[in-house]
Protein backbone atom coordinates (compact mmCIF):
# COMPACT_ATOMS: atom_id res chain seq x y z
CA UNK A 1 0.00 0.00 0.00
CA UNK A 2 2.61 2.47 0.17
CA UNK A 3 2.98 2.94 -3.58
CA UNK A 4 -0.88 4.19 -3.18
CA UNK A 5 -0.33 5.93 0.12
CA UNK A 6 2.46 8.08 -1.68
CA UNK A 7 0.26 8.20 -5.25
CA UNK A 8 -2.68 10.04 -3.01
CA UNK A 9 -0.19 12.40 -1.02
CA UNK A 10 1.02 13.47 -4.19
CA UNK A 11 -2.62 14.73 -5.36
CA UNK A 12 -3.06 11.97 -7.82
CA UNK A 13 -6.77 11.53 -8.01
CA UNK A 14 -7.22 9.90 -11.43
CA UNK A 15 -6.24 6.66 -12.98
CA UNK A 16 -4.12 8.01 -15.81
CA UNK A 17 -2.63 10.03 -13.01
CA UNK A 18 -1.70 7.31 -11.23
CA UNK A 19 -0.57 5.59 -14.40
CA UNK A 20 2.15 8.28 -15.67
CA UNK A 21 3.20 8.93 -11.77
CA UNK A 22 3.82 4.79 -12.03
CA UNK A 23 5.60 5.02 -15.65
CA UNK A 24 7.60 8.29 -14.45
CA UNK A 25 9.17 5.97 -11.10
CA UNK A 26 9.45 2.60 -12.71
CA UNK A 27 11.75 4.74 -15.48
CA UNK A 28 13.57 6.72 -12.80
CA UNK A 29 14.61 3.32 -11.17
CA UNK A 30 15.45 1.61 -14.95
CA UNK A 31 12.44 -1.22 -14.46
CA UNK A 32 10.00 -1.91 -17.00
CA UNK A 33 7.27 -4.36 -16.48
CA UNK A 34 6.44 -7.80 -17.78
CA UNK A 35 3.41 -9.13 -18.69
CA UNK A 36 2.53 -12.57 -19.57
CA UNK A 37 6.59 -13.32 -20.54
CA UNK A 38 7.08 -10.44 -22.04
CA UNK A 39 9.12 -7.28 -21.02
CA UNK A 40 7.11 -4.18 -22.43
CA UNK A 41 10.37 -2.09 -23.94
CA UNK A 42 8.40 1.21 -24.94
CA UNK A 43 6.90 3.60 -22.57
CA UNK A 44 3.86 3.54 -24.67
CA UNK A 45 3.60 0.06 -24.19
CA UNK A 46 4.55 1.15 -20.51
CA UNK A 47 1.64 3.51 -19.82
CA UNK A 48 -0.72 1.45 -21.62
CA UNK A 49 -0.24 -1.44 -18.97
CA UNK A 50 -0.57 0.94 -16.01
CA UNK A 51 -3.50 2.80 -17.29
CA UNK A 52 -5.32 -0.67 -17.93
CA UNK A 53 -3.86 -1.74 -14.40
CA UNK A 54 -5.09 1.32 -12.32
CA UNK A 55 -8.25 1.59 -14.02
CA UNK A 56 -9.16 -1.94 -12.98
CA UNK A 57 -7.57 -0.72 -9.63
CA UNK A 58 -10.20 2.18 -9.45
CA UNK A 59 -13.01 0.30 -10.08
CA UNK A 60 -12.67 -3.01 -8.63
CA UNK A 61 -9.96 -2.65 -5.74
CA UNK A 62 -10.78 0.66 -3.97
CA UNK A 63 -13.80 0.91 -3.45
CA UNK A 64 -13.43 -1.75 -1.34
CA UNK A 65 -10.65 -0.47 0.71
CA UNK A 66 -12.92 3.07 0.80
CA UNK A 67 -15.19 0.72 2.26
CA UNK A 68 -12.75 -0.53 5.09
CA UNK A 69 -11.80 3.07 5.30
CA UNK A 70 -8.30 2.18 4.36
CA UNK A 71 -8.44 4.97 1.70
CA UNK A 72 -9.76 7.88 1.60
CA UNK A 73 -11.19 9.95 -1.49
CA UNK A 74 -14.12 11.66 -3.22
């Protein structure tokens, strides 16, 4: 959770927010990610991942922990 907890604190209220913020710090640090065997060179194909990652985070994952009150948000 602290990836989120420091994604919020930074003002990051939107998935595609969330998604470049992810793409800028996974660059910083050199890491790209891999999905299903593959590494994902570009940061097109980069972004695309995140943004399909934290929209399925937005709708399916926090709401829940909004429920639990383990995040906060409008």
């Amino acid at each position: 959770m602290q990836f989120c907890d420091t994604t919020f604190q930074q003002g990051k209220k939107k998935s595609a927010e969330w998604a470049a913020y992810a793409e800028k710090k996974l660059a910083a640090q050199g890491q790209k990610i891999v999905k299903e065997g593959k590494t994902l060179e570009t940061q097109q194909e980069q972004l695309s991942e995140l943004t399909t990652q934290s929209n399925d985070f937005s709708m399916k994952q926090l709401p829940i922990l909004k429920a639990l009150q383990v995040a906060k948000g409008s």
